[in-house]
Protein backbone atom coordinates (compact mmCIF):
# COMPACT_ATOMS: atom_id res chain seq x y z
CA UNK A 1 140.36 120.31 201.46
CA UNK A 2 140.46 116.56 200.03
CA UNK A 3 136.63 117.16 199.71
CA UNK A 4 136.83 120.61 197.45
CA UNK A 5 139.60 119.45 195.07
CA UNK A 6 137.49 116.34 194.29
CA UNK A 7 134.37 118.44 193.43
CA UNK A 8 136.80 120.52 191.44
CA UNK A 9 137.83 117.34 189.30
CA UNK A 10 134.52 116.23 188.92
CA UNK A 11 133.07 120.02 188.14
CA UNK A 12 135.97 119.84 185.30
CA UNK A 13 135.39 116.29 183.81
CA UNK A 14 131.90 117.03 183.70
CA UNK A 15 132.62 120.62 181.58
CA UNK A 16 134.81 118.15 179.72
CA UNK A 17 132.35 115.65 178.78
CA UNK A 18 129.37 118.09 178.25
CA UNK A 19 131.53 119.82 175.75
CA UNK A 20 132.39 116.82 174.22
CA UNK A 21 129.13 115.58 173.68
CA UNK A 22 128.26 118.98 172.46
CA UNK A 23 130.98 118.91 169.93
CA UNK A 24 129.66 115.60 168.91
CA UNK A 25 126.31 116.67 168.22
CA UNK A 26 127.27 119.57 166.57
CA UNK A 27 129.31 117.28 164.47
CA UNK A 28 126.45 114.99 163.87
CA UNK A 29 124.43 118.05 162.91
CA UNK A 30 126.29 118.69 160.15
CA UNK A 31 126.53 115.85 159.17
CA UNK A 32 123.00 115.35 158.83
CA UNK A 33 122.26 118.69 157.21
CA UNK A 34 125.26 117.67 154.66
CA UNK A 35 123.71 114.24 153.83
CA UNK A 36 120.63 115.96 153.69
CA UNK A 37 122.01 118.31 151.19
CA UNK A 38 123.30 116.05 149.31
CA UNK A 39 120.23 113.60 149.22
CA UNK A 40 117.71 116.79 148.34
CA UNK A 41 120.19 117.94 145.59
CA UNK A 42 120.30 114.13 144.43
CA UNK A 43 116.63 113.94 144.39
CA UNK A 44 116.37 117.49 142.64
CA UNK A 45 118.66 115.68 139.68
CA UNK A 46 116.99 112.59 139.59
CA UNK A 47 113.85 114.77 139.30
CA UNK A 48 115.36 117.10 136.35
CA UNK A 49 116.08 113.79 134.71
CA UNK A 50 112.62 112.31 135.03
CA UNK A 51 110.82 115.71 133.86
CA UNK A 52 113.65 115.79 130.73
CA UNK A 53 112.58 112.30 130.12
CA UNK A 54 109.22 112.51 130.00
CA UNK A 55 109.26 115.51 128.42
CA UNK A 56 111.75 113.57 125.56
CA UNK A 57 108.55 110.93 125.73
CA UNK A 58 106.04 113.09 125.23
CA UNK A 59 107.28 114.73 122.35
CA UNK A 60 108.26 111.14 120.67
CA UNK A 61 104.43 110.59 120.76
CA UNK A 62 103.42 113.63 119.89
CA UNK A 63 105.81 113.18 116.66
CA UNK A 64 104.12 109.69 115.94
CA UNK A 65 100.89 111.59 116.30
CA UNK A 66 101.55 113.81 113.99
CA UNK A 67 102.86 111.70 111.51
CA UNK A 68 99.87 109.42 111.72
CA UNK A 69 97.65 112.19 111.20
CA UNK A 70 100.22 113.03 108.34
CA UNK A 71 99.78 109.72 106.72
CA UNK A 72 95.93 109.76 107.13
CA UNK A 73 95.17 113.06 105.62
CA UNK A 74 97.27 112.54 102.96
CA UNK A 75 95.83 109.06 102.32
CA UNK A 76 92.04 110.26 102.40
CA UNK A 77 93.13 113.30 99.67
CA UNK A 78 94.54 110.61 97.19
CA UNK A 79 91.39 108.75 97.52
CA UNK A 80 89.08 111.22 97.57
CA UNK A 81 91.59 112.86 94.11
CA UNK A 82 91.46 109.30 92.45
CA UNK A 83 87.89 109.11 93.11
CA UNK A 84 87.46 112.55 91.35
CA UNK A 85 89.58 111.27 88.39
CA UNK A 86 87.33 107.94 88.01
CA UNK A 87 84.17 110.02 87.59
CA UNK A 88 85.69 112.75 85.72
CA UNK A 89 86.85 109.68 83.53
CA UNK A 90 83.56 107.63 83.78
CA UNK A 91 82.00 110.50 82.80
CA UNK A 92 83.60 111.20 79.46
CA UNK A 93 83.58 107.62 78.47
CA UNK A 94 79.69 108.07 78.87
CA UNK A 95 79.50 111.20 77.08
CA UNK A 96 81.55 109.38 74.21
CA UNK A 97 79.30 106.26 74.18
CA UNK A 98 76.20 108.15 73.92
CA UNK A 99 77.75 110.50 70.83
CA UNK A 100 78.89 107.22 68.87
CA UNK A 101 75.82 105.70 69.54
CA UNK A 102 73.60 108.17 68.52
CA UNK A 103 75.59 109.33 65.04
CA UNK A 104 75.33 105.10 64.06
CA UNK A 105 71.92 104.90 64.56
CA UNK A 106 71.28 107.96 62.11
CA UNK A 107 73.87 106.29 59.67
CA UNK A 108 71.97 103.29 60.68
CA UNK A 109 68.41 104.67 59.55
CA UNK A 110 69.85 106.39 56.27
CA UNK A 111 71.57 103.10 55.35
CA UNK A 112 68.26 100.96 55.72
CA UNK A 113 66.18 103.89 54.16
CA UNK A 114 68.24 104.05 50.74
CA UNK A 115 68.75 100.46 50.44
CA UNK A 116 72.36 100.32 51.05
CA UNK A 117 72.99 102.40 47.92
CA UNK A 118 76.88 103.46 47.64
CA UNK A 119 75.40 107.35 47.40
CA UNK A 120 74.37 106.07 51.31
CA UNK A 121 77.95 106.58 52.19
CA UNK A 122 78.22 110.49 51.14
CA UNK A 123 74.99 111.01 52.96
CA UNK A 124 76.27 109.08 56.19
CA UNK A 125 79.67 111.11 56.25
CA UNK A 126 77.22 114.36 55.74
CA UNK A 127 75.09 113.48 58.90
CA UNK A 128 78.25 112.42 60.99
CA UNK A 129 79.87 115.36 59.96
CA UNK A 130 77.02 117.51 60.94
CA UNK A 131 76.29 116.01 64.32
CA UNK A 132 77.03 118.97 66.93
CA UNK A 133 77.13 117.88 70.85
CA UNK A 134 78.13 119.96 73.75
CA UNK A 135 78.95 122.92 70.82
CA UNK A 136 81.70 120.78 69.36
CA UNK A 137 81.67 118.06 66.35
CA UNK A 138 84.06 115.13 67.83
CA UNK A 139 83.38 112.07 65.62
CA UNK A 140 85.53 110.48 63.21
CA UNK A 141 85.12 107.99 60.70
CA UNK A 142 87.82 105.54 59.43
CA UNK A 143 87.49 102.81 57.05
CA UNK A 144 89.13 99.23 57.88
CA UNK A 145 92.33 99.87 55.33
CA UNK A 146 93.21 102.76 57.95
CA UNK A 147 92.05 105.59 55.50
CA UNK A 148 90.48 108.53 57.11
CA UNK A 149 86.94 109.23 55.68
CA UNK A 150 86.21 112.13 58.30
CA UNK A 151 89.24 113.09 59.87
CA UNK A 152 87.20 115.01 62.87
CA UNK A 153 89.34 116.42 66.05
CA UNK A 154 91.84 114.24 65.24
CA UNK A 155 94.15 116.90 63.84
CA UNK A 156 96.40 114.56 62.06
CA UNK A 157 97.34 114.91 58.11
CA UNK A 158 95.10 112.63 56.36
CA UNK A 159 97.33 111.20 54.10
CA UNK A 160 99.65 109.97 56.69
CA UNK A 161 96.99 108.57 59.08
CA UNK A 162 98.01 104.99 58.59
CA UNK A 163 101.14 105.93 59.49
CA UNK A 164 100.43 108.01 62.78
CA UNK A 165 102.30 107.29 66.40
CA UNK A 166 101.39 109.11 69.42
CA UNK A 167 103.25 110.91 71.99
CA UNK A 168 104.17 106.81 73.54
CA UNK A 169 104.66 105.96 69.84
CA UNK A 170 101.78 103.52 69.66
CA UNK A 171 100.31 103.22 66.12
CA UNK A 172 97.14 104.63 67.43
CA UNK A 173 94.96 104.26 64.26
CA UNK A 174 95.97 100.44 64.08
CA UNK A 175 94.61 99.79 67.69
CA UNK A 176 91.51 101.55 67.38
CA UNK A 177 90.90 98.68 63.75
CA UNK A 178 92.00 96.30 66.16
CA UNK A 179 89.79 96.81 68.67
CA UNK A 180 86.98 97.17 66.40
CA UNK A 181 87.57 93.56 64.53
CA UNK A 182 87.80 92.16 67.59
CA UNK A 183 85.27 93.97 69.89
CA UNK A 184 82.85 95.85 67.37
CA UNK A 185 83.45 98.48 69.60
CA UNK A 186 85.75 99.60 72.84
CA UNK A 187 87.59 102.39 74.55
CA UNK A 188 91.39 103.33 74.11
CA UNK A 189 93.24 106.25 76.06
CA UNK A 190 96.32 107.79 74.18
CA UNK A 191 98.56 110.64 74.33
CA UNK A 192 97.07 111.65 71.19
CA UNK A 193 99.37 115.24 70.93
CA UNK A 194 101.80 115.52 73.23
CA UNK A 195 103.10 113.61 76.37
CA UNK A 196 100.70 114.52 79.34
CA UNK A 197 98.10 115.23 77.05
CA UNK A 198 96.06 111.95 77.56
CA UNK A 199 93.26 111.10 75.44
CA UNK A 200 89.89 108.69 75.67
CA UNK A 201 88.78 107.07 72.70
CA UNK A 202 85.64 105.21 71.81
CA UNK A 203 85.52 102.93 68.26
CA UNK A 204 82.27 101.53 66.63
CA UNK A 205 81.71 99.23 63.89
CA UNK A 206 79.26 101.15 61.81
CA UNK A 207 78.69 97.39 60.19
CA UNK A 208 78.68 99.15 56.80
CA UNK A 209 80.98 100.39 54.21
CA UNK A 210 83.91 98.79 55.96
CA UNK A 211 83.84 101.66 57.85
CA UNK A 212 83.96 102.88 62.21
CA UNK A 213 83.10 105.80 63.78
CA UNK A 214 84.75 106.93 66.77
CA UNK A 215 84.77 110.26 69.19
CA UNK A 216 87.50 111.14 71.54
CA UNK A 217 87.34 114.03 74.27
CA UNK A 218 90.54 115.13 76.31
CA UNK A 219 91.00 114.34 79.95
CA UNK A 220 92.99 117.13 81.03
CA UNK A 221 90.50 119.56 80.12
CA UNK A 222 87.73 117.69 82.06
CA UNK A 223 90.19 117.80 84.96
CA UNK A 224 90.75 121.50 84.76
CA UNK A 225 87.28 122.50 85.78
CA UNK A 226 87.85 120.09 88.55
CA UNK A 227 91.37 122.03 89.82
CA UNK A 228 89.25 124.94 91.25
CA UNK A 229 86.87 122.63 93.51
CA UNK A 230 90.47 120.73 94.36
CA UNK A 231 91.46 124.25 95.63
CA UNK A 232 88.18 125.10 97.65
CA UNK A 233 88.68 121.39 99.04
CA UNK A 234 92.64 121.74 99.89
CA UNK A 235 91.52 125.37 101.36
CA UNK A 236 89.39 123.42 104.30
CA UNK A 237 91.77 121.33 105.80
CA UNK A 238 92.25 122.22 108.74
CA UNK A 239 96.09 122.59 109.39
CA UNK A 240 98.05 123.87 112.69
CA UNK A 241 100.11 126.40 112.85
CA UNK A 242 103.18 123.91 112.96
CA UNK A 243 102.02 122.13 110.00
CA UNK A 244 101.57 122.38 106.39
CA UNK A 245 100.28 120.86 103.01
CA UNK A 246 101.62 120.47 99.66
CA UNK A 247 100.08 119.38 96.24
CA UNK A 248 102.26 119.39 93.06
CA UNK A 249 100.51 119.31 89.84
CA UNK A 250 102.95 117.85 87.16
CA UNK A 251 105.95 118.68 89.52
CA UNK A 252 105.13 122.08 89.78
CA UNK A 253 103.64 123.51 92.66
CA UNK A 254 99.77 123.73 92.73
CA UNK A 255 98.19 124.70 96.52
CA UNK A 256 100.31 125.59 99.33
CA UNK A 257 99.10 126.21 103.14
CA UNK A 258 101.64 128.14 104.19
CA UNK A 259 104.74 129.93 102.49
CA UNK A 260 107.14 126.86 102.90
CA UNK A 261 109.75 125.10 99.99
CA UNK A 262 110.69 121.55 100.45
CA UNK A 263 114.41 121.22 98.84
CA UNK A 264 113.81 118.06 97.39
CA UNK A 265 110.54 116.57 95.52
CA UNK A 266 110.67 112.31 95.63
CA UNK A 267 108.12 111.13 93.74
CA UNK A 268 107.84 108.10 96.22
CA UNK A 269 105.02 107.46 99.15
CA UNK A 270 107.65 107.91 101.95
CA UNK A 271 109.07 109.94 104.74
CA UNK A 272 111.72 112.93 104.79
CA UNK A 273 113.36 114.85 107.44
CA UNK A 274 115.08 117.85 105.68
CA UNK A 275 116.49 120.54 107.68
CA UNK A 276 114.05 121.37 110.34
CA UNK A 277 110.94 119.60 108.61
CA UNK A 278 109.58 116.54 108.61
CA UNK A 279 107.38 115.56 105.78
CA UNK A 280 105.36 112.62 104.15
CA UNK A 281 104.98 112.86 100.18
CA UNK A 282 102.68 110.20 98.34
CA UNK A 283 102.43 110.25 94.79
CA UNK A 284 99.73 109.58 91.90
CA UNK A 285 101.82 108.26 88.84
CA UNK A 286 98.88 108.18 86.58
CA UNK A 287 97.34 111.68 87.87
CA UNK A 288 100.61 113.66 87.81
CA UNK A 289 100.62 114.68 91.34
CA UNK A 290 101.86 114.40 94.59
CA UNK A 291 100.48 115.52 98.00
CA UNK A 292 102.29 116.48 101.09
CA UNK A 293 101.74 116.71 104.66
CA UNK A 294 104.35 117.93 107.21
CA UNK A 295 105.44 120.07 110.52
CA UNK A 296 107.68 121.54 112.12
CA UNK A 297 109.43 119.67 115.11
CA UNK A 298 109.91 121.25 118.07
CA UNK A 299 114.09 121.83 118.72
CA UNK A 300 115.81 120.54 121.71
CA UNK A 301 115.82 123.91 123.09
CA UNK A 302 111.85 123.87 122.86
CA UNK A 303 111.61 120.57 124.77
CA UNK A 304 113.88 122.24 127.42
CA UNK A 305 112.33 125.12 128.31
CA UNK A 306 108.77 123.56 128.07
């Protein structure tokens, strides 16, 4: 009887403790699978923070990308523009050279030929006068008081040539006997007309009669026939679909790669961030324009979902 109530006790405490222990490890299992939880949705987190970072990162160097590349193409368009403008410029100042030089060597042969008779001069001015190059007459000749002996495409009164300023109010007509006494001959560039409307000169000493001869061609219309190559060249850049390219001409818009309107023009080599563009503008003082090269960031939203 002693025997059986002892097994009984033991048969309990043993049901006791295995349910114990089984409570305990269910305990522990949960435990485990909380902390597990909790560590996978930490790591998840950490994870979504990393990916946001880099993603944050990636774009900042994709921005500095693009704003080199900005910078570049912009800078290779101004030189290539200002290269244009020297030869468009070195050309003119040729074409001016040769027409001086080849109306005072005529004057030059008639004045030897006569014998420096005074009836020379009316024959000179007759020759100059007559002297027809690229289907236009563009040679002037002045005497050293300032008085204009063939007024040519000067298109200034006569009688108040001595006392002519130019669009920058420089005494124009004084400078060009200036640069003759001093230099026999030289160039000059002037807003002869009106502001914008510059000018290249060239002045001679015809070493006779007191008199120079001079021609002068406009720049602007030499750059004119250049504005349709600048188009064709603007045209092939290659620009992405997040990107886009500006050139104003005198403030006013000239080519445009895509349909967009910058609110405010700095004439200033710097960058903007307006809205939702970002934009680099460098500008050409002494050729009136100023090219632009910008894009689109991408929005927060972008980044996110990306």
């Amino acid at each position: 009887m002693m025997e059986k109530k002892i097994l009984s006790k033991s048969f309990l405490v043993a049901i006791v403790f295995v349910g114990v222990v089984g409570s305990l490890g269910f305990a522990m299992a949960q435990f485990y699978k909380q902390e597990c939880q909790k560590s996978l949705h930490n790591y998840q987190l950490q994870e979504q923070k990393r990916v946001a970072a880099k993603k944050i990162q990636t774009a900042k160097l994709q921005l500095q990308k693009q704003k080199q590349k900005a910078q570049k193409i912009v800078s290779q368009l101004d030189r290539l523009l200002q290269k244009k403008n020297k030869e468009i410029q070195e050309n003119i100042r040729l074409k001016l050279k040769q027409k001086v030089l080849t109306a005072s060597k005529r004057a030059q042969f008639i004045y030897d030929r006569y014998q420096n008779k005074q009836s020379n001069k009316e024959r000179i001015i007759s020759i100059v006068k007559n002297i027809v190059v690229d289907s236009q007459n563009s040679l002037f000749i002045t005497n050293f008081a300032g008085d204009s002996i063939l007024l040519g495409p000067q298109g200034v009164d006569k009688t108040k040539l001595n006392f002519y300023m130019d669009a920058d109010a420089r005494s124009i007509i004084l400078e060009e006997l200036q640069k003759v006494r001093k230099h026999t001959s030289g160039f000059l560039e002037s807003d002869f007309y009106t502001k914008g409307s510059k000018y290249i000169i060239y002045v001679q000493d015809l070493k006779m009669f007191d008199m120079f001869i001079g021609s002068m061609a406009s720049v602007s219309s030499a750059q004119k026939s250049f504005e349709k190559e600048l188009f064709s060249v603007l045209s092939s850049v290659l620009v992405d679909t997040n990107e886009f390219l500006l050139l104003y001409k005198d403030k006013k818009i000239f080519y445009k790669s895509q349909d967009i309107t910058i609110p405010k023009l700095e004439q200033k080599n710097t960058w903007h961030t307006s809205q939702n563009l970002q934009y680099y503008s460098q500008h050409n003082q002494a050729m009136g324009y100023t090219l632009v090269y910008g894009f689109i960031p991408p929005s927060k939203q972008e980044l996110s979902s990306n």
